[in-house]
PDB file of N, CA and C in Angstrom:
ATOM      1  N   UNK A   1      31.572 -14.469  -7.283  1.00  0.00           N
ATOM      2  CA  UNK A   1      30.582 -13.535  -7.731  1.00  0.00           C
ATOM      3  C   UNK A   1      31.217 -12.150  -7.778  1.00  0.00           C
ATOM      4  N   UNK A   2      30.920 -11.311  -9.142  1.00  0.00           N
ATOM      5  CA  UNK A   2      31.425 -10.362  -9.446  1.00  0.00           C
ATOM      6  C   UNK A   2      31.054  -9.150  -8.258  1.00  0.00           C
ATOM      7  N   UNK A   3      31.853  -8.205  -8.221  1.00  0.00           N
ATOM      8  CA  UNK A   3      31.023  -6.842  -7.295  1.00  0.00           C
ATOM      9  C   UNK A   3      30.349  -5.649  -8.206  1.00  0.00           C
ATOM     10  N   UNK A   4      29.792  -5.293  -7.907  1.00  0.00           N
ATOM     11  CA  UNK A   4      28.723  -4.297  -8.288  1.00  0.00           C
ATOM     12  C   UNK A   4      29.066  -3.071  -8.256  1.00  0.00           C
ATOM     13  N   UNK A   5      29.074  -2.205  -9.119  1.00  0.00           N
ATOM     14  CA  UNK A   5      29.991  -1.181  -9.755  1.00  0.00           C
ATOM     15  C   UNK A   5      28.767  -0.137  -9.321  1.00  0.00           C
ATOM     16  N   UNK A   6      29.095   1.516  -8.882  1.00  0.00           N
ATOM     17  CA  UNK A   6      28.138   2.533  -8.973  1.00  0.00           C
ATOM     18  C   UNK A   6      27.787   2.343 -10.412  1.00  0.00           C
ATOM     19  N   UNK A   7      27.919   2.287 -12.000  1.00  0.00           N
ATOM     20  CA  UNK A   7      27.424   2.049 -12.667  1.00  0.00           C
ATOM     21  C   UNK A   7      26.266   1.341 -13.133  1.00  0.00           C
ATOM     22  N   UNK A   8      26.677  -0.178 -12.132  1.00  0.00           N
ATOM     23  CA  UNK A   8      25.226  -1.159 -12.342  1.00  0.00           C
ATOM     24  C   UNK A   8      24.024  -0.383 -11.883  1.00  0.00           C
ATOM     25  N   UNK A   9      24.644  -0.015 -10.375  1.00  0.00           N
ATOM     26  CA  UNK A   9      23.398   0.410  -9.459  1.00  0.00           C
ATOM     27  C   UNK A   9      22.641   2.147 -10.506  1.00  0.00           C
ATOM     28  N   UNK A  10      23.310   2.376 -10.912  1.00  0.00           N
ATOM     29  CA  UNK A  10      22.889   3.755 -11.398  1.00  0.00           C
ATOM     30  C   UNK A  10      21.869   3.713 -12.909  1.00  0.00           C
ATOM     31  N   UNK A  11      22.731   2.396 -13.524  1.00  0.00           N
ATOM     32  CA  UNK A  11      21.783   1.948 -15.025  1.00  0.00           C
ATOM     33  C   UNK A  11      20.711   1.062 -14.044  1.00  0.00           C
ATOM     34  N   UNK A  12      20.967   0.460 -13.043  1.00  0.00           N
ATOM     35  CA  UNK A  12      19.544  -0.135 -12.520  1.00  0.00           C
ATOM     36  C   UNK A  12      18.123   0.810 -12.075  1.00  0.00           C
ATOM     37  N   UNK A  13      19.005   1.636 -11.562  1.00  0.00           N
ATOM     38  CA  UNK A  13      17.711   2.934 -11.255  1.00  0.00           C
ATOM     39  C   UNK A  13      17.401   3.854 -12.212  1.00  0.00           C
ATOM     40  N   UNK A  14      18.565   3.626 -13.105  1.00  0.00           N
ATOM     41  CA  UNK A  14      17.522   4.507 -14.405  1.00  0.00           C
ATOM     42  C   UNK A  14      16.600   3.526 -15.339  1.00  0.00           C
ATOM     43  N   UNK A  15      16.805   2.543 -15.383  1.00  0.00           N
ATOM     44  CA  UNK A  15      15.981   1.533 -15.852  1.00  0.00           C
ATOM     45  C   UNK A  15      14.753   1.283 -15.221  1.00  0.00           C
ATOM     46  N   UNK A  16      14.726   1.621 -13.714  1.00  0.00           N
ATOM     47  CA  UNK A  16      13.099   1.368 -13.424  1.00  0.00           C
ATOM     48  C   UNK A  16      12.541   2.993 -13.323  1.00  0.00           C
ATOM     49  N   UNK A  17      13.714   4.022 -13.434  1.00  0.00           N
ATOM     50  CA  UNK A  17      12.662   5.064 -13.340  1.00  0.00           C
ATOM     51  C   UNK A  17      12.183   5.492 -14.655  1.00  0.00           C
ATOM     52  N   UNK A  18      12.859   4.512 -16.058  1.00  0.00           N
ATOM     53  CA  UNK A  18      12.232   4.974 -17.167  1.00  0.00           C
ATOM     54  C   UNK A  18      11.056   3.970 -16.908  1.00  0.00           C
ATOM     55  N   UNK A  19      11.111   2.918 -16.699  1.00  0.00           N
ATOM     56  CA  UNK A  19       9.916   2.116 -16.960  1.00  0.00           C
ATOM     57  C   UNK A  19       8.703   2.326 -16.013  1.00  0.00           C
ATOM     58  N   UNK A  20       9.138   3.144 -14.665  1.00  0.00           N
ATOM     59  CA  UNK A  20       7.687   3.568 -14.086  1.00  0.00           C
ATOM     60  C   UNK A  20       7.268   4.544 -14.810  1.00  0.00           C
ATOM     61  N   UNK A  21       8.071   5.569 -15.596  1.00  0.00           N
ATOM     62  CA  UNK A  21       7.637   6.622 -16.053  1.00  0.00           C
ATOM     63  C   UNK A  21       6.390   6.471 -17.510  1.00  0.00           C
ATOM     64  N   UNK A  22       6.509   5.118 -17.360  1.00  0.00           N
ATOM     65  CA  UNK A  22       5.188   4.594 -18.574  1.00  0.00           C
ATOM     66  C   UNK A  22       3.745   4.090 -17.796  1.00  0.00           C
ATOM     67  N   UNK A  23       4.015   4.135 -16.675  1.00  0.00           N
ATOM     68  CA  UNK A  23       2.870   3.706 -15.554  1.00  0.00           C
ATOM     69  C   UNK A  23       2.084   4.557 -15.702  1.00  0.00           C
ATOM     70  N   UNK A  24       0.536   4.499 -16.181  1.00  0.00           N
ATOM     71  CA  UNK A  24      -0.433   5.418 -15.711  1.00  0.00           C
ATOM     72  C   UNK A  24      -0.706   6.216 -14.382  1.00  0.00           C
ATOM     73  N   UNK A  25      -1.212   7.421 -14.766  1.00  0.00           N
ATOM     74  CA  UNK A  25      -1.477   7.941 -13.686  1.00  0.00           C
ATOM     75  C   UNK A  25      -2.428   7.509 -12.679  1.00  0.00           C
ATOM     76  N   UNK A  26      -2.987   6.955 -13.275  1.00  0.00           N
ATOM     77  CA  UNK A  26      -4.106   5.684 -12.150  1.00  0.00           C
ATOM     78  C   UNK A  26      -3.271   5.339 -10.871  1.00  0.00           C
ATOM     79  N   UNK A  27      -2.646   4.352 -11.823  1.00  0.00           N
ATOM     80  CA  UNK A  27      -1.515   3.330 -10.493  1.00  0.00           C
ATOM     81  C   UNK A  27      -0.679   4.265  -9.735  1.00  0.00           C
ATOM     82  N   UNK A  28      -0.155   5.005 -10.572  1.00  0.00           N
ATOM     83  CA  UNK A  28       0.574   5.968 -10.168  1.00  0.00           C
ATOM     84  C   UNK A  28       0.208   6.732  -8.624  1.00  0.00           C
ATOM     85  N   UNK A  29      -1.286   6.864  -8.788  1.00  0.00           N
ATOM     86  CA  UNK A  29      -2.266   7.752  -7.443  1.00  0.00           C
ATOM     87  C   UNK A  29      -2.303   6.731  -6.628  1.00  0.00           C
ATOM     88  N   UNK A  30      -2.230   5.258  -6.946  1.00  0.00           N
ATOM     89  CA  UNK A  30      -2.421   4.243  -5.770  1.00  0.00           C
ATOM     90  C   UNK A  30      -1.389   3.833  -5.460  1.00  0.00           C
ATOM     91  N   UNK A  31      -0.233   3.740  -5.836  1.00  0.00           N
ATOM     92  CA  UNK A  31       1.015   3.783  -5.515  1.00  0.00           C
ATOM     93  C   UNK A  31       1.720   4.868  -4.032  1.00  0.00           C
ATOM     94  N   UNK A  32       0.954   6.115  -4.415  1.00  0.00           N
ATOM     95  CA  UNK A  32       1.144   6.919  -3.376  1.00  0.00           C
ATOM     96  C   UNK A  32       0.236   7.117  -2.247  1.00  0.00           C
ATOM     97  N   UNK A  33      -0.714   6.494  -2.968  1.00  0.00           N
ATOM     98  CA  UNK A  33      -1.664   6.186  -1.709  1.00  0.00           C
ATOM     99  C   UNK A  33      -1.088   4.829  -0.627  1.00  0.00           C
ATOM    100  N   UNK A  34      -0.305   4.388  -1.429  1.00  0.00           N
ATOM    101  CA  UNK A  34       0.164   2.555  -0.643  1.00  0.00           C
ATOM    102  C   UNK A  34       1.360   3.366   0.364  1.00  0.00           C
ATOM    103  N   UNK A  35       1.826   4.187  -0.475  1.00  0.00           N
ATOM    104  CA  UNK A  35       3.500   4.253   0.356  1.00  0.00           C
ATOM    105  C   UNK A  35       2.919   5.001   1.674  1.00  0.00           C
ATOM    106  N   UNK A  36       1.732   6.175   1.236  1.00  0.00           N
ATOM    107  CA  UNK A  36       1.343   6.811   2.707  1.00  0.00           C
ATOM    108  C   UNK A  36       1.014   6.318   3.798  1.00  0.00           C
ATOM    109  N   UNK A  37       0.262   5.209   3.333  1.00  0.00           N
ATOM    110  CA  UNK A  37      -0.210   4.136   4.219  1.00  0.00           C
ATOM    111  C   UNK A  37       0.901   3.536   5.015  1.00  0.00           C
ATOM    112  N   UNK A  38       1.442   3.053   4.225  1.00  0.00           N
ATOM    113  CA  UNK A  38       2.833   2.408   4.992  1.00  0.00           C
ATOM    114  C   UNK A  38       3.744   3.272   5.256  1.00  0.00           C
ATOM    115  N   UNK A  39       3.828   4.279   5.354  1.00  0.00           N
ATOM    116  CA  UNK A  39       4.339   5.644   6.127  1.00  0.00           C
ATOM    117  C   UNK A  39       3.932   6.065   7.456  1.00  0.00           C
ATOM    118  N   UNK A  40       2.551   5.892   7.492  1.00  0.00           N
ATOM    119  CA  UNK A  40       1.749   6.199   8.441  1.00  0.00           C
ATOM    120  C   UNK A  40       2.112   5.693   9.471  1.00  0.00           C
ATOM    121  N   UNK A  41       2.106   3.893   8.541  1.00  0.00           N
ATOM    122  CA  UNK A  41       2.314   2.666  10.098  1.00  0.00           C
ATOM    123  C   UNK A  41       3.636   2.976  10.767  1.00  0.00           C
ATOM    124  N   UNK A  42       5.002   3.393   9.924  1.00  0.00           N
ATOM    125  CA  UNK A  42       6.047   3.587  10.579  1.00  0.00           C
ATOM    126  C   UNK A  42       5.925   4.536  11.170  1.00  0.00           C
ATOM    127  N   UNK A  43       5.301   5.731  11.006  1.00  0.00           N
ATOM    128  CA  UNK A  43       5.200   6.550  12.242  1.00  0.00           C
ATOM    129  C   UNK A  43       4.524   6.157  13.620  1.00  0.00           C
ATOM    130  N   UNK A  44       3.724   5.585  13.296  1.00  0.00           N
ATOM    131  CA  UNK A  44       2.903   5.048  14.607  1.00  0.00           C
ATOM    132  C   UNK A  44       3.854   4.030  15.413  1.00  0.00           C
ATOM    133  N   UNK A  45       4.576   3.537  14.489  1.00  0.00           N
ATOM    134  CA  UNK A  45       5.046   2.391  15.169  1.00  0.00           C
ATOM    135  C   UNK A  45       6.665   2.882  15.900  1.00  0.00           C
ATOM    136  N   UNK A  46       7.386   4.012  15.334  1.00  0.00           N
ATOM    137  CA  UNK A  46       8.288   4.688  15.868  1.00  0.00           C
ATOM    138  C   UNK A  46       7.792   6.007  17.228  1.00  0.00           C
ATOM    139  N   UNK A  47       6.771   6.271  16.829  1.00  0.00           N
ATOM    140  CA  UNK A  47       6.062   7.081  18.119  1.00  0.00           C
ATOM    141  C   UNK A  47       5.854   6.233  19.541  1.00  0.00           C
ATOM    142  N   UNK A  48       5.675   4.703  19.116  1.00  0.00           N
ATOM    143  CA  UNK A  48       4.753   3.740  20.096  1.00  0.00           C
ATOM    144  C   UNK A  48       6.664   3.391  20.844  1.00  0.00           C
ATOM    145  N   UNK A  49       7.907   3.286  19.974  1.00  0.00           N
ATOM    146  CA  UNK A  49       8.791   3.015  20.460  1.00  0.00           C
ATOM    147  C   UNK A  49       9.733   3.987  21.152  1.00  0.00           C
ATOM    148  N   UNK A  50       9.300   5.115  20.927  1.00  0.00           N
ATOM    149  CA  UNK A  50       9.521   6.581  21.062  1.00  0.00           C
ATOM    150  C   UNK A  50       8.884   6.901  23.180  1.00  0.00           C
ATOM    151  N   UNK A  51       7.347   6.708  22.639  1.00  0.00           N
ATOM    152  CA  UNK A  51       6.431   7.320  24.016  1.00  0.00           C
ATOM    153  C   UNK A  51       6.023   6.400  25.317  1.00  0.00           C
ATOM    154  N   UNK A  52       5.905   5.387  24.094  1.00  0.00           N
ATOM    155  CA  UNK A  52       5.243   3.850  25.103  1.00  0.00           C
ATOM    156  C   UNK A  52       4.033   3.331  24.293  1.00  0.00           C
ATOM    157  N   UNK A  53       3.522   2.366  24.788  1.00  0.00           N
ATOM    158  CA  UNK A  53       2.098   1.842  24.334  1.00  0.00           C
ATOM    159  C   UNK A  53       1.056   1.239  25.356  1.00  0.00           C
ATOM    160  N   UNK A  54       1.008   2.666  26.144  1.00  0.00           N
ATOM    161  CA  UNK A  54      -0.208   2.404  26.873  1.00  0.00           C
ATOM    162  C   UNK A  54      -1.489   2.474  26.147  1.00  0.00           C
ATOM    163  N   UNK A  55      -2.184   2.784  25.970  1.00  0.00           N
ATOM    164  CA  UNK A  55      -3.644   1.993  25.551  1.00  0.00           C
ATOM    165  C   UNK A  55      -3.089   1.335  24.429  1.00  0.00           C
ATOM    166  N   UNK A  56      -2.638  -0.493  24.244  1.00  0.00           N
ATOM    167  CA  UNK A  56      -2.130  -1.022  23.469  1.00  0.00           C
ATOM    168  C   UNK A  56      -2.942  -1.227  22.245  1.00  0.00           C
ATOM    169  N   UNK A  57      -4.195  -1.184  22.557  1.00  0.00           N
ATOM    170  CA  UNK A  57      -5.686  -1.666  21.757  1.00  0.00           C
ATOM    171  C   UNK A  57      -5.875  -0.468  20.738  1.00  0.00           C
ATOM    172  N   UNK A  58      -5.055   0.743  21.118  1.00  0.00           N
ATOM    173  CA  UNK A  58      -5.411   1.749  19.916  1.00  0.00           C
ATOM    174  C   UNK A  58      -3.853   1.698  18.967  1.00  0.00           C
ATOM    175  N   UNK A  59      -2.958   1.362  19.870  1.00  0.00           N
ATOM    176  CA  UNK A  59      -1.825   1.209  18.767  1.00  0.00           C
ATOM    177  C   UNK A  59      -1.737  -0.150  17.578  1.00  0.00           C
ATOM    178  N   UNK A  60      -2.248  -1.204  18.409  1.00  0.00           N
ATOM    179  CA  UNK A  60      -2.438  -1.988  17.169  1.00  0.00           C
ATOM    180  C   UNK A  60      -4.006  -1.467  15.994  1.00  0.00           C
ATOM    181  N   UNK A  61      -4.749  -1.120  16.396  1.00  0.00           N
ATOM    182  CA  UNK A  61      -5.641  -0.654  15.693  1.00  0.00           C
ATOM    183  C   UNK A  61      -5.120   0.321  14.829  1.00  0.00           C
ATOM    184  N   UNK A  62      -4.268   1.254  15.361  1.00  0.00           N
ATOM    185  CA  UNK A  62      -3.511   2.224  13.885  1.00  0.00           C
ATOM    186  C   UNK A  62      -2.880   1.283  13.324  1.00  0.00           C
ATOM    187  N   UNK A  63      -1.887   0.857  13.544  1.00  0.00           N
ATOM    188  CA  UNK A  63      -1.016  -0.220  12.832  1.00  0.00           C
ATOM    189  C   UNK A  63      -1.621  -1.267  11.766  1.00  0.00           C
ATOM    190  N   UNK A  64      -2.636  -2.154  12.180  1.00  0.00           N
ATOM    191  CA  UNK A  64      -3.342  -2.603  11.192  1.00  0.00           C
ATOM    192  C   UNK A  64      -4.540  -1.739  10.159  1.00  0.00           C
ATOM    193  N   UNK A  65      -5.055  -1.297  10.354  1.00  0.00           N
ATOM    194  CA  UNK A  65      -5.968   0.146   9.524  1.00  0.00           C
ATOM    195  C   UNK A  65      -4.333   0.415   9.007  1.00  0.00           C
ATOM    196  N   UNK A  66      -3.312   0.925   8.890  1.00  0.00           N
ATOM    197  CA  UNK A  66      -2.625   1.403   7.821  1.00  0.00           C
ATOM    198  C   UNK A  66      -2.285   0.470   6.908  1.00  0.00           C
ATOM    199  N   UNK A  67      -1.904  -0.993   7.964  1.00  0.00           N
ATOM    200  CA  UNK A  67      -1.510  -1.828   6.612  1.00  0.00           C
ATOM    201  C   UNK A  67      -2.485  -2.580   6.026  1.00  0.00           C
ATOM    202  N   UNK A  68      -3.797  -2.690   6.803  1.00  0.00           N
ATOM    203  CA  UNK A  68      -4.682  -3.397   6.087  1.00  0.00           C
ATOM    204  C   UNK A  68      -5.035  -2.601   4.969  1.00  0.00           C
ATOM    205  N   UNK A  69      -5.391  -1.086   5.365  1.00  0.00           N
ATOM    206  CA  UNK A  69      -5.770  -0.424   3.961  1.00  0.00           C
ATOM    207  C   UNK A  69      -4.576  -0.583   2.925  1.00  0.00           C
ATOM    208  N   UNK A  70      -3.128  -0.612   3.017  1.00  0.00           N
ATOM    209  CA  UNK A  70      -2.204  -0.712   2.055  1.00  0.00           C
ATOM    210  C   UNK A  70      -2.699  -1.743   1.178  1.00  0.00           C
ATOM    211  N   UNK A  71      -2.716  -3.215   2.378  1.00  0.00           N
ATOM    212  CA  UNK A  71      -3.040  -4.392   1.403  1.00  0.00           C
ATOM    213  C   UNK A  71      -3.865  -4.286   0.159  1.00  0.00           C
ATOM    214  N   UNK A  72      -5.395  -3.811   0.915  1.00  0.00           N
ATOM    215  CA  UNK A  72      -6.415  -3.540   0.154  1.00  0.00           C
ATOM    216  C   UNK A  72      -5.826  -3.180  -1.147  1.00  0.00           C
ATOM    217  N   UNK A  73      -5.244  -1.813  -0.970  1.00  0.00           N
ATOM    218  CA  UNK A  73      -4.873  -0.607  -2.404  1.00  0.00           C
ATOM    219  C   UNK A  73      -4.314  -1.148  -3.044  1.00  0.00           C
ATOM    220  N   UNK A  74      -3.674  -2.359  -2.497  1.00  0.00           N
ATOM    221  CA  UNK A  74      -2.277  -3.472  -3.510  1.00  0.00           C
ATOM    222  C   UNK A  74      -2.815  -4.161  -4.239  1.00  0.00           C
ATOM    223  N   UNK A  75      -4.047  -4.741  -3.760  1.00  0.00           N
ATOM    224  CA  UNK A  75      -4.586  -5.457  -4.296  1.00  0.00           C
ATOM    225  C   UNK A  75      -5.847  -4.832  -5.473  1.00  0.00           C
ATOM    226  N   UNK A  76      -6.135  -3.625  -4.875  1.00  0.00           N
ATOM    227  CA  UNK A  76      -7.228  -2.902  -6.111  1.00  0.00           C
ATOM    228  C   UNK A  76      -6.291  -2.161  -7.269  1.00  0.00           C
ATOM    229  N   UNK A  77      -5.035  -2.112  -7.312  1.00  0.00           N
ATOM    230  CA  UNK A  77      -3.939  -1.544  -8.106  1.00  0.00           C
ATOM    231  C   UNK A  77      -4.046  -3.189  -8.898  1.00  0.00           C
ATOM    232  N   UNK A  78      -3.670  -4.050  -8.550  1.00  0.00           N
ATOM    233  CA  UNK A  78      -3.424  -5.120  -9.221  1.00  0.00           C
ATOM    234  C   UNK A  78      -4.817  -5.850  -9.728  1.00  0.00           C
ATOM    235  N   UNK A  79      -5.539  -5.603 -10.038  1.00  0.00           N
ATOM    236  CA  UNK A  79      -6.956  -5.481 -10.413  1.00  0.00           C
ATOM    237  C   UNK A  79      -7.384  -4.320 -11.505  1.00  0.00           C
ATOM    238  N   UNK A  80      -6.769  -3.177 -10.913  1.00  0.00           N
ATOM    239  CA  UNK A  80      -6.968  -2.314 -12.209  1.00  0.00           C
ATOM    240  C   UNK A  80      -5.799  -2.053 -13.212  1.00  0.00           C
ATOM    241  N   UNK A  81      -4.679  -2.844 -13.007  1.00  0.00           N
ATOM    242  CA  UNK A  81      -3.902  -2.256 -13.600  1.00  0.00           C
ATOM    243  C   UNK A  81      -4.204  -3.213 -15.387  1.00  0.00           C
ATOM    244  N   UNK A  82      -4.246  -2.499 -16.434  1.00  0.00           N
ATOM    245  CA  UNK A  82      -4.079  -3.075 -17.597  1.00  0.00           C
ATOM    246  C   UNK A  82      -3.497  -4.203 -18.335  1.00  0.00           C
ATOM    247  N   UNK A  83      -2.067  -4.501 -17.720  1.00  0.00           N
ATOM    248  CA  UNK A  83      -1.512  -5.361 -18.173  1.00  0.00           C
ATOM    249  C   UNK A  83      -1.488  -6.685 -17.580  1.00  0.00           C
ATOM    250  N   UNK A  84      -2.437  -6.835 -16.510  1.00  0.00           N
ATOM    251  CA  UNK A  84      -2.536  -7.843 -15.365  1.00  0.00           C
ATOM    252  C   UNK A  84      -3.951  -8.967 -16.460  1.00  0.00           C
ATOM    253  N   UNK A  85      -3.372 -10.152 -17.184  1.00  0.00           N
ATOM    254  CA  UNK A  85      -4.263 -10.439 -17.765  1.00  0.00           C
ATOM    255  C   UNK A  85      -5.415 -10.992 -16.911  1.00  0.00           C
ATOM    256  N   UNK A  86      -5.175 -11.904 -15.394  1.00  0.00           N
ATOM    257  CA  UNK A  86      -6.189 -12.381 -14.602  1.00  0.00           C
ATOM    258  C   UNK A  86      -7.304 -11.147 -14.307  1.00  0.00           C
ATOM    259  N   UNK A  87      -7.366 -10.246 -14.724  1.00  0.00           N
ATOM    260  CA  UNK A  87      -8.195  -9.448 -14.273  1.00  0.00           C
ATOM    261  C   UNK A  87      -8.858  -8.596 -15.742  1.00  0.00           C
ATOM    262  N   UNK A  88      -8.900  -9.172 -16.727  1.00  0.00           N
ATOM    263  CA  UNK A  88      -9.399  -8.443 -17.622  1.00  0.00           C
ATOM    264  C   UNK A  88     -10.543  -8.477 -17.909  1.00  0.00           C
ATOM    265  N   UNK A  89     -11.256  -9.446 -17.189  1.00  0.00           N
ATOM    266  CA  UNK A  89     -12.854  -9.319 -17.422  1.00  0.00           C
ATOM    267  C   UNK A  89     -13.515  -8.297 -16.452  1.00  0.00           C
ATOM    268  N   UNK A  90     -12.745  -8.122 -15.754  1.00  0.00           N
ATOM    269  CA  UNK A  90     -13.209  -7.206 -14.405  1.00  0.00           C
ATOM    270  C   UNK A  90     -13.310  -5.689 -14.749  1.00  0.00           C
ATOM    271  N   UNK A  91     -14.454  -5.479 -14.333  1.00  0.00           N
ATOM    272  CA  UNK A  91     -14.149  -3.973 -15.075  1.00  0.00           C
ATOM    273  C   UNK A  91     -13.982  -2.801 -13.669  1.00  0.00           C
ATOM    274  N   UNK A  92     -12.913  -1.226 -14.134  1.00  0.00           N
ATOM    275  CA  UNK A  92     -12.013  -1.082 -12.573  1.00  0.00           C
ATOM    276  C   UNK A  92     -13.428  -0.154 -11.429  1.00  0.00           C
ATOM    277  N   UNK A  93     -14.618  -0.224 -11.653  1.00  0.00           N
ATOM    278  CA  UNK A  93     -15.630   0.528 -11.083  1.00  0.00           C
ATOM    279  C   UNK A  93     -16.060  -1.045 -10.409  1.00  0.00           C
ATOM    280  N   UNK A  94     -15.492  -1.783 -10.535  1.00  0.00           N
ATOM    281  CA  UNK A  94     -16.055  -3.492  -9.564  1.00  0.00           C
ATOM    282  C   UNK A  94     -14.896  -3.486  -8.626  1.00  0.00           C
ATOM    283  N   UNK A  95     -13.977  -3.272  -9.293  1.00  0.00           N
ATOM    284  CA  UNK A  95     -12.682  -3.225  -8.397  1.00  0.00           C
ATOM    285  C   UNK A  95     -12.092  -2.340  -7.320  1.00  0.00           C
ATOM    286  N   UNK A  96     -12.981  -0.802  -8.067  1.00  0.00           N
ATOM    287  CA  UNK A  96     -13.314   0.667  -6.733  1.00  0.00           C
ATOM    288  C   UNK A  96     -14.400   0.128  -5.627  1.00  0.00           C
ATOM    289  N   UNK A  97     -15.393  -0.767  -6.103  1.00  0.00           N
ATOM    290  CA  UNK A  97     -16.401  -1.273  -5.234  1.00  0.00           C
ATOM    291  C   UNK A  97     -15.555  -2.326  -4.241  1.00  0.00           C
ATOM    292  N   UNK A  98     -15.192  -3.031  -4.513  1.00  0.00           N
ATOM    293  CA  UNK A  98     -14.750  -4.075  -3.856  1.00  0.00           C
ATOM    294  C   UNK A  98     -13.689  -3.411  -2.589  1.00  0.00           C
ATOM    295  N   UNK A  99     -12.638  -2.532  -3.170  1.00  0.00           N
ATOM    296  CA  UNK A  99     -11.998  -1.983  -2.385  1.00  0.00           C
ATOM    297  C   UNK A  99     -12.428  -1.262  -1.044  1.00  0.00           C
ATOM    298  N   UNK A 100     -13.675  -0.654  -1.421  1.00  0.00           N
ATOM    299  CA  UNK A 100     -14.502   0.432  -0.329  1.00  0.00           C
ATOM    300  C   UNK A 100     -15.187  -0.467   0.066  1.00  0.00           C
ATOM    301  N   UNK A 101     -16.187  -1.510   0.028  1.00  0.00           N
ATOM    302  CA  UNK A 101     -16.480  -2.441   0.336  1.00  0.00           C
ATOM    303  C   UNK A 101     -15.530  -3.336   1.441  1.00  0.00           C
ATOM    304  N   UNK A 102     -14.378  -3.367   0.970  1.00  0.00           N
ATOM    305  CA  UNK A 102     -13.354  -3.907   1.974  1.00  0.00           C
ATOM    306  C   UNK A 102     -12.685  -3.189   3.231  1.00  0.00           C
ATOM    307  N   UNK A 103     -12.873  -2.042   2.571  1.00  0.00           N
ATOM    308  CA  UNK A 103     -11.832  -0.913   3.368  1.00  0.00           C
ATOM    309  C   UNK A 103     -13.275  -0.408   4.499  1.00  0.00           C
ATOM    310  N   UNK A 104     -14.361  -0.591   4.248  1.00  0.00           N
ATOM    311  CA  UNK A 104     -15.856  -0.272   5.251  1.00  0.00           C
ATOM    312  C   UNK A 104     -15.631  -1.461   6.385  1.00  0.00           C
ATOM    313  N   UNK A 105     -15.652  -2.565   5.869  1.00  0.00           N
ATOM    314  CA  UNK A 105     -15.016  -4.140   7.082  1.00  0.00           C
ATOM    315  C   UNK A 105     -14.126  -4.289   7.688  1.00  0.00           C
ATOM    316  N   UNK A 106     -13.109  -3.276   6.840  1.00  0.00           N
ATOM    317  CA  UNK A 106     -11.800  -3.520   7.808  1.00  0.00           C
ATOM    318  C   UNK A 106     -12.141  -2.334   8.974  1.00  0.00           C
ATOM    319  N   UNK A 107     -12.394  -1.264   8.419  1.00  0.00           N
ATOM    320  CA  UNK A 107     -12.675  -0.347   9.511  1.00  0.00           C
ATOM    321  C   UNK A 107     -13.616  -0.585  10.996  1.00  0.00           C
ATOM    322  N   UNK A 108     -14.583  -0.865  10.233  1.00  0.00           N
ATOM    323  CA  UNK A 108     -15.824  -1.344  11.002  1.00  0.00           C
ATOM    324  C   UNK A 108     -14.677  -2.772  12.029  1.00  0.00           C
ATOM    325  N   UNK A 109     -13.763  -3.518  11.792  1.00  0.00           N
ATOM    326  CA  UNK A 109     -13.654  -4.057  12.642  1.00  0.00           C
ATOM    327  C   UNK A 109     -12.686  -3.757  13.266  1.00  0.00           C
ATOM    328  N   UNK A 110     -11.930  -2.597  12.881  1.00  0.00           N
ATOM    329  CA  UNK A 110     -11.033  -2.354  14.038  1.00  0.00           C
ATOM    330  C   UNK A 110     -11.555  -1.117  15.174  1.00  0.00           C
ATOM    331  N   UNK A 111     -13.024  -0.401  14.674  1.00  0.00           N
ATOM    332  CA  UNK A 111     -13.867   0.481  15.777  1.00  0.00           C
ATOM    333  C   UNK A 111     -13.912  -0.790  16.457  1.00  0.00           C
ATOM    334  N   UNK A 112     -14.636  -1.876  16.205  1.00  0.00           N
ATOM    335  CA  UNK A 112     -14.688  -2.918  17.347  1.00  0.00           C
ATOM    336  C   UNK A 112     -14.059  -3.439  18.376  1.00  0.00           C
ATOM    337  N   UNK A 113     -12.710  -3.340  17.851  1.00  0.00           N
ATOM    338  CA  UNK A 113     -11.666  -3.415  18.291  1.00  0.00           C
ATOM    339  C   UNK A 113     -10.867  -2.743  19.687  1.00  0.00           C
ATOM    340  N   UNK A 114     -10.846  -1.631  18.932  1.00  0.00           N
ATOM    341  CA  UNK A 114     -11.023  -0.163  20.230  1.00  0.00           C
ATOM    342  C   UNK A 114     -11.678  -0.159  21.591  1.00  0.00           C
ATOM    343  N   UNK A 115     -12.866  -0.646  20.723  1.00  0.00           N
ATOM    344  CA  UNK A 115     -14.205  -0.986  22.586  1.00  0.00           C
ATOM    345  C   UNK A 115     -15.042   0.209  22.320  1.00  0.00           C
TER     346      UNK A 115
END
């Protein structure tokens, strides 16, 4: 197997940064909403390896609330996005519902969680 030249790697990243650059600004806002999320969790989760994890019940509760909401957004991005044909009957104000709808359950069960 051949080795991989700074060239490949450089036409590879200009190739996906032309082709995100056709991504709506929609996805685009949930995209950065996903990475924050999963930003979040690595902070929590480098603080928890950092300080300790005494009250353990609130560190997994951040930890899941960041990635559960990621999931969620992954999944309401792939629902609204246009070119996704399984989802074209769906219209994206069912798919904002569903999300907040989801993201109210997940919450609601990790207050439970807490105590």
């Amino acid at each position: 197997m051949g080795r991989t030249t700074s060239k490949d790697a450089q036409a590879l990243i200009h190739s996906l940064r032309s082709a995100y650059a056709a991504t709506p600004t929609s996805l685009k806002i949930i995209d950065l909403y996903v990475s924050f999320a999963v930003f979040a969790a690595i902070i929590q989760v480098v603080y928890m390896a950092i300080v300790g994890s005494f009250p353990f019940n609130s560190f997994l509760s951040g930890v899941l609330s960041c990635i559960g909401t990621a999931v969620l957004a992954v999944c309401l991005r792939i629902q609204v996005n246009k070119e996704n044909k399984e989802f074209k009957d769906l219209p994206p104000e069912r798919a904002f519902a569903d999300f907040v709808l989801c993201n109210l359950v997940l919450h609601l069960v990790i207050m439970n969680f807490l105590g």
